[in-house]
PDB file of N, CA and C in Angstrom:
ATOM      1  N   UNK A   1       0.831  -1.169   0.000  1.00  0.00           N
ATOM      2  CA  UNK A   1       0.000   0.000   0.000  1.00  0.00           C
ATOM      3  C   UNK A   1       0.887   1.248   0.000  1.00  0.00           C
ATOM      4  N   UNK A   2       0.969   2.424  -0.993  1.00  0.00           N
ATOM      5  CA  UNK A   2       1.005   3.380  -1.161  1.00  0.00           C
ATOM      6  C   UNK A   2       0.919   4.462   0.056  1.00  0.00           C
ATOM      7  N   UNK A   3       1.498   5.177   0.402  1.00  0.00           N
ATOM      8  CA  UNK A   3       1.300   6.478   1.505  1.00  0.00           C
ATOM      9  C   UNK A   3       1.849   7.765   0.471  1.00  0.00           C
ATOM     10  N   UNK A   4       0.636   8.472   0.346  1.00  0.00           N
ATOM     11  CA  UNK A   4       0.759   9.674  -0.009  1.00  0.00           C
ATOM     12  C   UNK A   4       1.364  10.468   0.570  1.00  0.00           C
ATOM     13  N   UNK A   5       2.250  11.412   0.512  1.00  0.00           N
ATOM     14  CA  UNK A   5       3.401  11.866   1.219  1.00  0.00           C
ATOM     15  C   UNK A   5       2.847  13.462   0.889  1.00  0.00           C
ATOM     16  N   UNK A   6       2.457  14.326   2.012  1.00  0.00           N
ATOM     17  CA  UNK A   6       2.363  15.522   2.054  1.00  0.00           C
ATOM     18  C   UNK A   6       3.484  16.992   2.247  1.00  0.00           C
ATOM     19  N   UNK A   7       3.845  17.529   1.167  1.00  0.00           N
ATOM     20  CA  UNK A   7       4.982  18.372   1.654  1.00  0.00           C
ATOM     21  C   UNK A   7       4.762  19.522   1.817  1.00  0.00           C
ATOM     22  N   UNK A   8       5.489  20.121   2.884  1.00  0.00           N
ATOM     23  CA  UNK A   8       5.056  21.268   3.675  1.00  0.00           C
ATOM     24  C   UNK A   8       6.716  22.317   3.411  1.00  0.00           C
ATOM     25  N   UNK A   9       6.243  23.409   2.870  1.00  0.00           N
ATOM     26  CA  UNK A   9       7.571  24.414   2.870  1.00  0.00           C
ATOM     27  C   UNK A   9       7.302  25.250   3.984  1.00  0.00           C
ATOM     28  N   UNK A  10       7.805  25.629   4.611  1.00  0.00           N
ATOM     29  CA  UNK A  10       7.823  26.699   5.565  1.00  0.00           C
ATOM     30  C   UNK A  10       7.704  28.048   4.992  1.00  0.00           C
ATOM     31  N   UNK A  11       6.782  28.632   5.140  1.00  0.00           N
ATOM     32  CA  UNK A  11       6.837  30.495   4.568  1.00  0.00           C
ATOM     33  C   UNK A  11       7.924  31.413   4.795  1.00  0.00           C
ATOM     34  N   UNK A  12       8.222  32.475   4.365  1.00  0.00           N
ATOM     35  CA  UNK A  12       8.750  33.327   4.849  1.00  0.00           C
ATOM     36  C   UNK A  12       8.040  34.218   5.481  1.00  0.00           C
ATOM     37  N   UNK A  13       6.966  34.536   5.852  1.00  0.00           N
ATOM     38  CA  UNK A  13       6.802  35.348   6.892  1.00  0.00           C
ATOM     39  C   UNK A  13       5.840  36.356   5.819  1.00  0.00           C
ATOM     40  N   UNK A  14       6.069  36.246   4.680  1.00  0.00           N
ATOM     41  CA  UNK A  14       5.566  37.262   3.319  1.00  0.00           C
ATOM     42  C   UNK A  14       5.016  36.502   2.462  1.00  0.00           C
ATOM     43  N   UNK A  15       3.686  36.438   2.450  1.00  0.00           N
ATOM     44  CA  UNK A  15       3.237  35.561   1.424  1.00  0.00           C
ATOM     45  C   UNK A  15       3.261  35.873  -0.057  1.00  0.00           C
ATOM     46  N   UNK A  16       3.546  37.516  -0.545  1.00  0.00           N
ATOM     47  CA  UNK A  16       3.779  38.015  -1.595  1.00  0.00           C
ATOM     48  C   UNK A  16       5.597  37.934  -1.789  1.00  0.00           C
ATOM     49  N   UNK A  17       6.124  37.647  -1.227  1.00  0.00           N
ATOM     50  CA  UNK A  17       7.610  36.860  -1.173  1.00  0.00           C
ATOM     51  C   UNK A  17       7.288  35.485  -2.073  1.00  0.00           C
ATOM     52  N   UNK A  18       6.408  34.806  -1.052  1.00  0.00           N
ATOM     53  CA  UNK A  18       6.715  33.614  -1.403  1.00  0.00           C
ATOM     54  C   UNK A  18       6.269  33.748  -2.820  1.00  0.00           C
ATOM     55  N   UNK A  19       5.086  33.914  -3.075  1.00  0.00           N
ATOM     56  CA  UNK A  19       4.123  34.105  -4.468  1.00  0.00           C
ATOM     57  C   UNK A  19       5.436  34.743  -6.001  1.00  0.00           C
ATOM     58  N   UNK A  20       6.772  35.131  -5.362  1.00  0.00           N
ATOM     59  CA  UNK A  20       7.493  35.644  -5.922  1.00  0.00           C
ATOM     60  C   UNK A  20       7.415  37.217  -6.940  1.00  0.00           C
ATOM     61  N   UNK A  21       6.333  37.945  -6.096  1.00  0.00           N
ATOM     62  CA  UNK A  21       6.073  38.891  -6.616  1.00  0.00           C
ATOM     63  C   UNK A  21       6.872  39.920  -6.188  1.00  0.00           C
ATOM     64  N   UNK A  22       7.069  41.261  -7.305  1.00  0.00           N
ATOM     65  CA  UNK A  22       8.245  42.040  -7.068  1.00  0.00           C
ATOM     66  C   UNK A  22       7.311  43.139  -5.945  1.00  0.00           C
ATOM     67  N   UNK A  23       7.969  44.151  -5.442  1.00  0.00           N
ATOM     68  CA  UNK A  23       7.653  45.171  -4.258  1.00  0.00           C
ATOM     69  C   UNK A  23       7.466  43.842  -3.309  1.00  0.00           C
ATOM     70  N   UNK A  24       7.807  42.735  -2.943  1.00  0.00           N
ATOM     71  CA  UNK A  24       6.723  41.665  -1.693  1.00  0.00           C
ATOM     72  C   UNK A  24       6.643  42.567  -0.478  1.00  0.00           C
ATOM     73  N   UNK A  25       7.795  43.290  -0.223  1.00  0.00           N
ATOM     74  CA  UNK A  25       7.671  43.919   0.922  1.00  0.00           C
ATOM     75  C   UNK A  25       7.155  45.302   0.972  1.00  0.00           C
ATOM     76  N   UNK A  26       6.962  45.738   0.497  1.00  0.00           N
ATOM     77  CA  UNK A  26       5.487  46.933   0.239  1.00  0.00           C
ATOM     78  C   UNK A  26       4.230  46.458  -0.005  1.00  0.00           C
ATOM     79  N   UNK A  27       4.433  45.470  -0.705  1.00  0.00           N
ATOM     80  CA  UNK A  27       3.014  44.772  -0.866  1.00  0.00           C
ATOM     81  C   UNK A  27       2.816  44.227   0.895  1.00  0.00           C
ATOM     82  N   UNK A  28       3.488  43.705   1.555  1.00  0.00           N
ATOM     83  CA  UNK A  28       3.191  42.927   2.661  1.00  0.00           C
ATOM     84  C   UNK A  28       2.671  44.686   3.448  1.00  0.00           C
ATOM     85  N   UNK A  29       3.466  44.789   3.822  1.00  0.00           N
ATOM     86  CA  UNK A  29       2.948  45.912   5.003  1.00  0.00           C
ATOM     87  C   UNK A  29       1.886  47.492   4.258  1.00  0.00           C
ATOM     88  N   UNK A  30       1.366  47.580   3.122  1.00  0.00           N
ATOM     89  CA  UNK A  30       0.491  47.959   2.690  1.00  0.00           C
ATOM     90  C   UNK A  30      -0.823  47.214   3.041  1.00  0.00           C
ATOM     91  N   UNK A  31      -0.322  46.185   3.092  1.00  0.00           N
ATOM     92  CA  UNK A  31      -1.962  44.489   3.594  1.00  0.00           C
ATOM     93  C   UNK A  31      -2.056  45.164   4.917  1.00  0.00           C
ATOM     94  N   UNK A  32      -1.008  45.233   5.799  1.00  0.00           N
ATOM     95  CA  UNK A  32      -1.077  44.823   7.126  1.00  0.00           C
ATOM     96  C   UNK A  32      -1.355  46.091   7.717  1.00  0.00           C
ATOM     97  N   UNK A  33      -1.303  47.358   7.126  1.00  0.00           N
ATOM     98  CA  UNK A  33      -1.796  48.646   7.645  1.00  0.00           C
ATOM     99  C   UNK A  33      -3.467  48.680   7.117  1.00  0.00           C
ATOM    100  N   UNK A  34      -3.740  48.037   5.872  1.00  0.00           N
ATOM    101  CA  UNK A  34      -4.706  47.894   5.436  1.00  0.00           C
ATOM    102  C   UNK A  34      -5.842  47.342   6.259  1.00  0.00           C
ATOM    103  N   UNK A  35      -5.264  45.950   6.891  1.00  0.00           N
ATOM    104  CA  UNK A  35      -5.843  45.128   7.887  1.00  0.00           C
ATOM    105  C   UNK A  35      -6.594  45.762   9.033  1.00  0.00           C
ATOM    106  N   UNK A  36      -5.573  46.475   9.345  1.00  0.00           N
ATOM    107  CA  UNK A  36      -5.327  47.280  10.408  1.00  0.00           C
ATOM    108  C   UNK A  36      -6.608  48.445  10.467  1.00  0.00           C
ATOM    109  N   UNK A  37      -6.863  49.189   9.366  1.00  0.00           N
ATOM    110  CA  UNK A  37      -7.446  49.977   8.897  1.00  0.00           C
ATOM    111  C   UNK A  37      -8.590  49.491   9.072  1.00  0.00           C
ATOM    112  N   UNK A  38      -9.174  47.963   8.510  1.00  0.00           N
ATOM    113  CA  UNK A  38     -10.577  47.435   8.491  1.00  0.00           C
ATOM    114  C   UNK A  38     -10.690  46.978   9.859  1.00  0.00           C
ATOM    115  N   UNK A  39     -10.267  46.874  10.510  1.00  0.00           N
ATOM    116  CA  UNK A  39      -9.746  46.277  12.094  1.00  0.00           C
ATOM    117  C   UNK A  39     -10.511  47.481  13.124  1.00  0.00           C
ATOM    118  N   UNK A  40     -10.478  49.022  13.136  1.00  0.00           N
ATOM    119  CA  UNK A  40     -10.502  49.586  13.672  1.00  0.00           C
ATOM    120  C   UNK A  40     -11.774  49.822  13.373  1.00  0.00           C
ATOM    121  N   UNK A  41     -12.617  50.026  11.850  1.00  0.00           N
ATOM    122  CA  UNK A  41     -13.290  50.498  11.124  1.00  0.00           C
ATOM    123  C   UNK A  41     -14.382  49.248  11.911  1.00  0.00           C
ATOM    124  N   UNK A  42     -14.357  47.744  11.735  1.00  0.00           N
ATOM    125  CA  UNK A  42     -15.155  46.960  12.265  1.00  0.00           C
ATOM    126  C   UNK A  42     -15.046  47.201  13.779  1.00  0.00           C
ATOM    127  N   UNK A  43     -14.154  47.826  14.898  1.00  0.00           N
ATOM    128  CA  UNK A  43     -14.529  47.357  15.835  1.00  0.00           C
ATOM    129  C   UNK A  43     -14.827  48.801  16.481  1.00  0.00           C
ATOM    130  N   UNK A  44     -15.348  49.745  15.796  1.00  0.00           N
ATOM    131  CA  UNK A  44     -15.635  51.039  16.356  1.00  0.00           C
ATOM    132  C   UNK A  44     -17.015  51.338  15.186  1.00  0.00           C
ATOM    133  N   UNK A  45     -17.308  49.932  14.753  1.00  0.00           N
ATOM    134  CA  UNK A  45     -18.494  49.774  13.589  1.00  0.00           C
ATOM    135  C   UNK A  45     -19.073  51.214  13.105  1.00  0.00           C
ATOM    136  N   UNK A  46     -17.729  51.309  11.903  1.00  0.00           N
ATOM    137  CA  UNK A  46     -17.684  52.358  11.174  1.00  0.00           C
ATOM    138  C   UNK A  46     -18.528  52.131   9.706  1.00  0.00           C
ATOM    139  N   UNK A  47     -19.570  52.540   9.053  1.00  0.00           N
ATOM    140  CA  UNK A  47     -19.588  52.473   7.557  1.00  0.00           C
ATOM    141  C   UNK A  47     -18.354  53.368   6.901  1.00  0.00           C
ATOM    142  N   UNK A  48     -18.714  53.053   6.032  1.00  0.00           N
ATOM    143  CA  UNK A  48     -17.474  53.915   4.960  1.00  0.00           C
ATOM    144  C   UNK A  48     -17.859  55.873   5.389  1.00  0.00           C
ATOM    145  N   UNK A  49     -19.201  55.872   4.931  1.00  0.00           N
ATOM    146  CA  UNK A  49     -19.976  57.480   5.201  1.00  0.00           C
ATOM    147  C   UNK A  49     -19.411  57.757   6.096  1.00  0.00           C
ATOM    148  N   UNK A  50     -19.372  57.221   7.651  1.00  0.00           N
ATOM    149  CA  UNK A  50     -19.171  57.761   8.908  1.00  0.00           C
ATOM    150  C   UNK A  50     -17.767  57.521   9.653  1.00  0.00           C
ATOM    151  N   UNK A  51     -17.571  56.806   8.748  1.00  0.00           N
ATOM    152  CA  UNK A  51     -15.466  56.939   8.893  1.00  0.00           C
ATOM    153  C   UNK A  51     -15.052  58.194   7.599  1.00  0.00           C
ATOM    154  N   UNK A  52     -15.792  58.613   6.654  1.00  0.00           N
ATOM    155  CA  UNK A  52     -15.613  59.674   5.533  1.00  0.00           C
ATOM    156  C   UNK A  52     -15.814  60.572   7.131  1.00  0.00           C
ATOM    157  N   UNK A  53     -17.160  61.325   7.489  1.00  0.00           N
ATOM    158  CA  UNK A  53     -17.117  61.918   8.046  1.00  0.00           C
ATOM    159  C   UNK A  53     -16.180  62.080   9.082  1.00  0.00           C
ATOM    160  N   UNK A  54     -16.248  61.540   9.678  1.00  0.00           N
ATOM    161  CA  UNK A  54     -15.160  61.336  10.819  1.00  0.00           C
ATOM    162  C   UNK A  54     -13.552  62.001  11.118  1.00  0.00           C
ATOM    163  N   UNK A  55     -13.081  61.533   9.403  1.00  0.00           N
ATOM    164  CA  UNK A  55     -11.529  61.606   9.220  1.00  0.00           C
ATOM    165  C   UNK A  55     -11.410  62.821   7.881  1.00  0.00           C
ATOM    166  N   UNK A  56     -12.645  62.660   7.528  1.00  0.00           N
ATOM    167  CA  UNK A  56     -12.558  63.360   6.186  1.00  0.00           C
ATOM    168  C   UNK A  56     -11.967  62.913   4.827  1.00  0.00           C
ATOM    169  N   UNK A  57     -11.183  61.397   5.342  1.00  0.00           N
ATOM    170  CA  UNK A  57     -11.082  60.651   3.902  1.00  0.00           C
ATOM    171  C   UNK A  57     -12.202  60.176   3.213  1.00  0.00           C
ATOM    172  N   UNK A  58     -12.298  60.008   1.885  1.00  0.00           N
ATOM    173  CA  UNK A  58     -13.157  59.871   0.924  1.00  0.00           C
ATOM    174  C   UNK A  58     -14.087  58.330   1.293  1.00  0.00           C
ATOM    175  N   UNK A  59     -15.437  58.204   1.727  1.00  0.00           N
ATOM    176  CA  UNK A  59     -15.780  56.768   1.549  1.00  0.00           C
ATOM    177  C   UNK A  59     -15.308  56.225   0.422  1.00  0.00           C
ATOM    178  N   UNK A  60     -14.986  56.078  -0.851  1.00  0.00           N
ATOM    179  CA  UNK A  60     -14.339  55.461  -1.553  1.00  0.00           C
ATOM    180  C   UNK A  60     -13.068  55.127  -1.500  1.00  0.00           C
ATOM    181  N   UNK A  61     -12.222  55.866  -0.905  1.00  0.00           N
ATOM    182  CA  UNK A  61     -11.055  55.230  -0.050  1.00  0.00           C
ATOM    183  C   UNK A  61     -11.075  53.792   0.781  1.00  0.00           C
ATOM    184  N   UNK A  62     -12.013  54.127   1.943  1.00  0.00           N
ATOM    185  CA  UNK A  62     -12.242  53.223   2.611  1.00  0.00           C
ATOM    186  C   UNK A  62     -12.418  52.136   1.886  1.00  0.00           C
ATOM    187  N   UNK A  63     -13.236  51.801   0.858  1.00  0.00           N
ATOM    188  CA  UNK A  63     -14.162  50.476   0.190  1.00  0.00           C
ATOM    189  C   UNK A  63     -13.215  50.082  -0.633  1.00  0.00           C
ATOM    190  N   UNK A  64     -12.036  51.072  -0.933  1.00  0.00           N
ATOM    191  CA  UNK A  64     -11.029  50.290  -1.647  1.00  0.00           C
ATOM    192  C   UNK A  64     -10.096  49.748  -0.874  1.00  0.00           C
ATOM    193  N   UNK A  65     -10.004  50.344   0.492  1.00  0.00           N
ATOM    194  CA  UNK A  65      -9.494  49.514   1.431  1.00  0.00           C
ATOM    195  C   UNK A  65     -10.186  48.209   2.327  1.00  0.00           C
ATOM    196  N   UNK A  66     -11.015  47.657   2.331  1.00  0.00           N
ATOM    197  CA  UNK A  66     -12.021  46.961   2.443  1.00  0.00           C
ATOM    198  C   UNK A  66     -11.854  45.741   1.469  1.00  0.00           C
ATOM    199  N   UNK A  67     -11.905  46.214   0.328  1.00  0.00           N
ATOM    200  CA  UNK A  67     -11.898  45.306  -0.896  1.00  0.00           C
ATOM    201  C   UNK A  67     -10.231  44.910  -1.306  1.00  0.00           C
ATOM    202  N   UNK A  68      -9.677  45.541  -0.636  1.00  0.00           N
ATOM    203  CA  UNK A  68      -7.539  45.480  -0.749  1.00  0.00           C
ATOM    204  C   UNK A  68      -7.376  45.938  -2.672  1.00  0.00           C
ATOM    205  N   UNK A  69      -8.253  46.452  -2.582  1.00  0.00           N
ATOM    206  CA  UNK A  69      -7.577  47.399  -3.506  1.00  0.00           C
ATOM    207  C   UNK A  69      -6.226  48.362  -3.219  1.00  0.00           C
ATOM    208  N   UNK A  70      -5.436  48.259  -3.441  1.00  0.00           N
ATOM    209  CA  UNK A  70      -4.334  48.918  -2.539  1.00  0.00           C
ATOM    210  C   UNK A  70      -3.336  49.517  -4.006  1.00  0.00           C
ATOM    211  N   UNK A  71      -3.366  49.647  -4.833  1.00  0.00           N
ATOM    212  CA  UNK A  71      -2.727  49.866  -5.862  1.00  0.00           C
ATOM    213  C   UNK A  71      -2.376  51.223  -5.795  1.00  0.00           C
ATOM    214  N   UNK A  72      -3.556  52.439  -5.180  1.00  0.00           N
ATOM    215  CA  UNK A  72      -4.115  53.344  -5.172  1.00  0.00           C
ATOM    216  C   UNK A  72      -3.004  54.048  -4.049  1.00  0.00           C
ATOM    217  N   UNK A  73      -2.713  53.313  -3.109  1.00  0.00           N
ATOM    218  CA  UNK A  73      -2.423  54.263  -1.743  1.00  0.00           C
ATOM    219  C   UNK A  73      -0.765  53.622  -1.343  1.00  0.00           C
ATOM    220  N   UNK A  74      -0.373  54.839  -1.022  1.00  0.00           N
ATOM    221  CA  UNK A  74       1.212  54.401  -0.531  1.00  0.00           C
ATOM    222  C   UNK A  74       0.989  54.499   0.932  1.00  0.00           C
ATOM    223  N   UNK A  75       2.231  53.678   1.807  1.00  0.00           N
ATOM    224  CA  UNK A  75       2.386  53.302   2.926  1.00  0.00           C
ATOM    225  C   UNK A  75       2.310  54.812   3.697  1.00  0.00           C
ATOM    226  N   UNK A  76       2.473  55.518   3.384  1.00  0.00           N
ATOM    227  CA  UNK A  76       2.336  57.070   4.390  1.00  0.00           C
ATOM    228  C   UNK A  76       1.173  57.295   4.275  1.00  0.00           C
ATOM    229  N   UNK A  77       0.101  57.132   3.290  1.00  0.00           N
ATOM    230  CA  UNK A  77      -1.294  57.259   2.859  1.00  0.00           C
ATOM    231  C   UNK A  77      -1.869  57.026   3.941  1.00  0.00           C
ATOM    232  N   UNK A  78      -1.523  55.475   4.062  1.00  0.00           N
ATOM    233  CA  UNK A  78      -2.206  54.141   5.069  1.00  0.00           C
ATOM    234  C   UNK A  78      -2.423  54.579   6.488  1.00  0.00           C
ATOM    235  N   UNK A  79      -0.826  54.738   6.409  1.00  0.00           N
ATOM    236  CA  UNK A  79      -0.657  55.129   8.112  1.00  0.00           C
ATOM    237  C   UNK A  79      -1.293  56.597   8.594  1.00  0.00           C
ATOM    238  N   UNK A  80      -1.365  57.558   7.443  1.00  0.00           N
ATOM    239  CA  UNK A  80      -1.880  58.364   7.905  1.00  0.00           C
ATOM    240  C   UNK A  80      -3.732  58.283   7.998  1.00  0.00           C
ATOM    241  N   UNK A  81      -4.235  57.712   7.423  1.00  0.00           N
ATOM    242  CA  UNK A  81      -5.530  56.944   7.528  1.00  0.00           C
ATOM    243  C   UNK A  81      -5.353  56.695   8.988  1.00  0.00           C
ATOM    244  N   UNK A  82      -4.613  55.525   9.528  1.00  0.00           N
ATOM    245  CA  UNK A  82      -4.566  55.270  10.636  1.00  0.00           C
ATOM    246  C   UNK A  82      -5.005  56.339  12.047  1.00  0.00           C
ATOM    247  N   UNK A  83      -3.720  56.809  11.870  1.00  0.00           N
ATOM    248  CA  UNK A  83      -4.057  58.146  12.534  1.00  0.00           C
ATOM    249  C   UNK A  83      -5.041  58.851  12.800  1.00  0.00           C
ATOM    250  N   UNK A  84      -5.394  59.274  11.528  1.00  0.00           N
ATOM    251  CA  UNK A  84      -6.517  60.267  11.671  1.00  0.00           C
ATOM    252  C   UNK A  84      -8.154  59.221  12.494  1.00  0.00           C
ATOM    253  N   UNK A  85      -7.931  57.640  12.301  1.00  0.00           N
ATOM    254  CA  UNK A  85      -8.829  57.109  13.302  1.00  0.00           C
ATOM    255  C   UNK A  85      -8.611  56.790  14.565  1.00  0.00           C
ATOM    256  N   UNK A  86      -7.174  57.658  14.883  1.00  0.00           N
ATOM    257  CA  UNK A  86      -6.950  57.394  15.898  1.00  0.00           C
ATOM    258  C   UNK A  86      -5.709  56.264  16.900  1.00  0.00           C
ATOM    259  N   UNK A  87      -5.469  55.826  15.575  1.00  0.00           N
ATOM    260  CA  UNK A  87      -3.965  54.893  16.013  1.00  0.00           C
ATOM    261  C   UNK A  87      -2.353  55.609  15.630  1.00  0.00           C
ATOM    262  N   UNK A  88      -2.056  54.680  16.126  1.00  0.00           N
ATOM    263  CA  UNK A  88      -0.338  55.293  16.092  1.00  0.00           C
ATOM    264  C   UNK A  88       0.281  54.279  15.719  1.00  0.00           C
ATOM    265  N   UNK A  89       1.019  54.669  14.622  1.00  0.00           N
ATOM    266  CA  UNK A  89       1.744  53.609  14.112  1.00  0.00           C
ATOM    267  C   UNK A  89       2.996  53.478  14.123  1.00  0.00           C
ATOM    268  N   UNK A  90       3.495  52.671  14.255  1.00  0.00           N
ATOM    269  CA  UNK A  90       5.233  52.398  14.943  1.00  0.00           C
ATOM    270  C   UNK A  90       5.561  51.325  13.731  1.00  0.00           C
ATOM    271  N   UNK A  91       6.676  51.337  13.129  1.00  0.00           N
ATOM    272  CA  UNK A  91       7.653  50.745  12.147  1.00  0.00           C
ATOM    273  C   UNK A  91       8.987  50.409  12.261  1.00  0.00           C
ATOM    274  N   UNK A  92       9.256  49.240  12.559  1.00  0.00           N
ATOM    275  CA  UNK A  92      10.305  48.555  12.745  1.00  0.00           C
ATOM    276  C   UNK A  92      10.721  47.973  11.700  1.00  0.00           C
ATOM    277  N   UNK A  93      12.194  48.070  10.826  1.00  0.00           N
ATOM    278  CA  UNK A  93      12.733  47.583   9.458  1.00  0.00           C
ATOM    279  C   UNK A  93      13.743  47.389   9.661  1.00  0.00           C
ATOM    280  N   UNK A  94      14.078  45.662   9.580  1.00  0.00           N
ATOM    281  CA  UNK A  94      15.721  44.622   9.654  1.00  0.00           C
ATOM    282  C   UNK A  94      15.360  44.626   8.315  1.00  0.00           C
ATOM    283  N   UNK A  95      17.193  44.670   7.660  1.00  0.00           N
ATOM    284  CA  UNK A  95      17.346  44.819   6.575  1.00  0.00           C
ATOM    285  C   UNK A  95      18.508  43.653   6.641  1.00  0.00           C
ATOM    286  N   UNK A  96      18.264  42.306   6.133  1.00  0.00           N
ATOM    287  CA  UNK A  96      19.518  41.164   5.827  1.00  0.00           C
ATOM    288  C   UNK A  96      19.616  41.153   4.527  1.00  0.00           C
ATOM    289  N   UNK A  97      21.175  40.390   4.259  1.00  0.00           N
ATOM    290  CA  UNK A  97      21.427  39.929   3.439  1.00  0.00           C
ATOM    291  C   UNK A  97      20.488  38.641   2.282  1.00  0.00           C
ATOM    292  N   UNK A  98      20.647  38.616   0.705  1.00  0.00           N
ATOM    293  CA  UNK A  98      19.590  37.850   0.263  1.00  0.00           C
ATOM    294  C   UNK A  98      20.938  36.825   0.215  1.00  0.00           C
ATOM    295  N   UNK A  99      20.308  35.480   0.369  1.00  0.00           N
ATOM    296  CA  UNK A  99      21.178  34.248   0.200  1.00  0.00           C
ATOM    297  C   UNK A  99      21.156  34.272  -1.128  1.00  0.00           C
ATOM    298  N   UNK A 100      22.352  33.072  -1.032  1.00  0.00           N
ATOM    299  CA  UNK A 100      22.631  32.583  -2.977  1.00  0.00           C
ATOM    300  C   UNK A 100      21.598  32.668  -3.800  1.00  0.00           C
ATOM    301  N   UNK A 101      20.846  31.598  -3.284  1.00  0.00           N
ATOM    302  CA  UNK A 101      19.302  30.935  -4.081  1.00  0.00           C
ATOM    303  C   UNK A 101      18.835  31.606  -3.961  1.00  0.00           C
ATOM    304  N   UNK A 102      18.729  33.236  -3.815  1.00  0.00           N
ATOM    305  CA  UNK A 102      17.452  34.042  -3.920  1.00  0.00           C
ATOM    306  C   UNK A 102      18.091  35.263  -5.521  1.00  0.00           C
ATOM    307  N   UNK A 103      17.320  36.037  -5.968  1.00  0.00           N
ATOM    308  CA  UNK A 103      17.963  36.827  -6.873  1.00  0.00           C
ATOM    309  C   UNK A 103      18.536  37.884  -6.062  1.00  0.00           C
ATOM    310  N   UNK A 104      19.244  38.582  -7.058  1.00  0.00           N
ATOM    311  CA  UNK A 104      19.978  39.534  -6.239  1.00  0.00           C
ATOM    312  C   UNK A 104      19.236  40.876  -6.307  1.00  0.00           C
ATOM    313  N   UNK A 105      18.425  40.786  -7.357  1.00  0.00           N
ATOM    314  CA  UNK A 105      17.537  42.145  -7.784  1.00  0.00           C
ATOM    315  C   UNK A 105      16.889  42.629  -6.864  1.00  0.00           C
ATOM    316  N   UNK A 106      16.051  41.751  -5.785  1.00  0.00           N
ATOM    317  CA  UNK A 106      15.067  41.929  -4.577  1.00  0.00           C
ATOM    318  C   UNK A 106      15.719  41.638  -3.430  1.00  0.00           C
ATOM    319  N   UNK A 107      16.177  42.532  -2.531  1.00  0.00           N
ATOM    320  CA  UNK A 107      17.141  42.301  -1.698  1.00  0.00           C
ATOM    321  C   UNK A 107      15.657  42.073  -0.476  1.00  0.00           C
ATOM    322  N   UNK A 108      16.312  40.941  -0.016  1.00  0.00           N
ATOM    323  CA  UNK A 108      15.514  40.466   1.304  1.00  0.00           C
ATOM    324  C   UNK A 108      15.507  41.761   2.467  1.00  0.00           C
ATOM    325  N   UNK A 109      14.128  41.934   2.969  1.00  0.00           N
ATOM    326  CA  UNK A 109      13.882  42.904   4.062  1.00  0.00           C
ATOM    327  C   UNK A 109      12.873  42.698   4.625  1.00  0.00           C
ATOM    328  N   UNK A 110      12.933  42.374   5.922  1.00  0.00           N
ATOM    329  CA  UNK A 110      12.087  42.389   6.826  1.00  0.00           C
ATOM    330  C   UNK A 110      11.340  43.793   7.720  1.00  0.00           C
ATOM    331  N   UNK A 111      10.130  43.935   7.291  1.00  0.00           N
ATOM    332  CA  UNK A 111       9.207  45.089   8.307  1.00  0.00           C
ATOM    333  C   UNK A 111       8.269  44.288   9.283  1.00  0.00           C
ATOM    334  N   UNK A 112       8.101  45.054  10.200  1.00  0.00           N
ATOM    335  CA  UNK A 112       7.611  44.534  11.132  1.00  0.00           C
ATOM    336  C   UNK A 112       6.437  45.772  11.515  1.00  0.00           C
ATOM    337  N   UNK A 113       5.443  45.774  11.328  1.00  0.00           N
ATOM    338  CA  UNK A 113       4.351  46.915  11.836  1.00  0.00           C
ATOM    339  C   UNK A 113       3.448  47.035  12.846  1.00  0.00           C
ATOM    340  N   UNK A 114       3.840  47.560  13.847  1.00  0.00           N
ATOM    341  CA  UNK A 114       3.063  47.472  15.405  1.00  0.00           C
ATOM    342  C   UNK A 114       1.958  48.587  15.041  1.00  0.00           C
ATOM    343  N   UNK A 115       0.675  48.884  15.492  1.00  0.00           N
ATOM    344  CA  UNK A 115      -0.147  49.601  15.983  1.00  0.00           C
ATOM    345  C   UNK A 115      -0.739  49.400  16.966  1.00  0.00           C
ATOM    346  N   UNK A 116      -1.065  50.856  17.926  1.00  0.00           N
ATOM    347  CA  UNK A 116      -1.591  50.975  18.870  1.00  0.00           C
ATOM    348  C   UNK A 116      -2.193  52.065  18.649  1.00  0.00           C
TER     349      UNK A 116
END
């Protein structure tokens, strides 16, 4: 009898890393301020209108943040979104070396994004 053998890679921590897409690390912490963004918005049960009002960013902002449309907004955008609902955002960035097996074009970097 046969045993199907399941293989498991370990992530890097960046799933747009792994996916081998270029920016991975703008793409990652654009998600995670994003997250962050719908995070506050659900637990202070904001609509889009009354987080517009609120902050004075556009409800269509919001719904593109909602939907991770993110193409639209750079990481100072985000965080300043943040803010203006009231969080503070703190940014921590280790910068290593990329090993052999990785290209040299996308130099490996780790962010780390706390809010409070």
């Amino acid at each position: 009898m046969k045993t199907n053998e399941t293989k498991f890679d370990r992530g890097s921590g960046n799933v747009y890393r792994d996916l081998g897409k270029p920016n991975a690390d703008l793409e990652q912490i654009k998600a995670i301020l994003a997250a962050e963004i719908i995070k506050t918005l659900d637990a202070e049960d904001l609509s889009v209108r009354n987080a517009q009002a609120r902050t004075g960013i556009a409800a269509a902002d919001y719904s593109r943040i909602r939907s991770a449309d993110l193409g639209r907004f750079t990481v100072d955008r985000l965080m300043g979104i943040l803010n203006r609902l009231g969080s503070r955002v703190e940014v921590s960035v280790r910068v290593g070396r990329t090993r052999r097996s990785e290209p040299r074009a996308t130099p490996k970097a780790q962010s780390v994004c706390t809010v409070s």
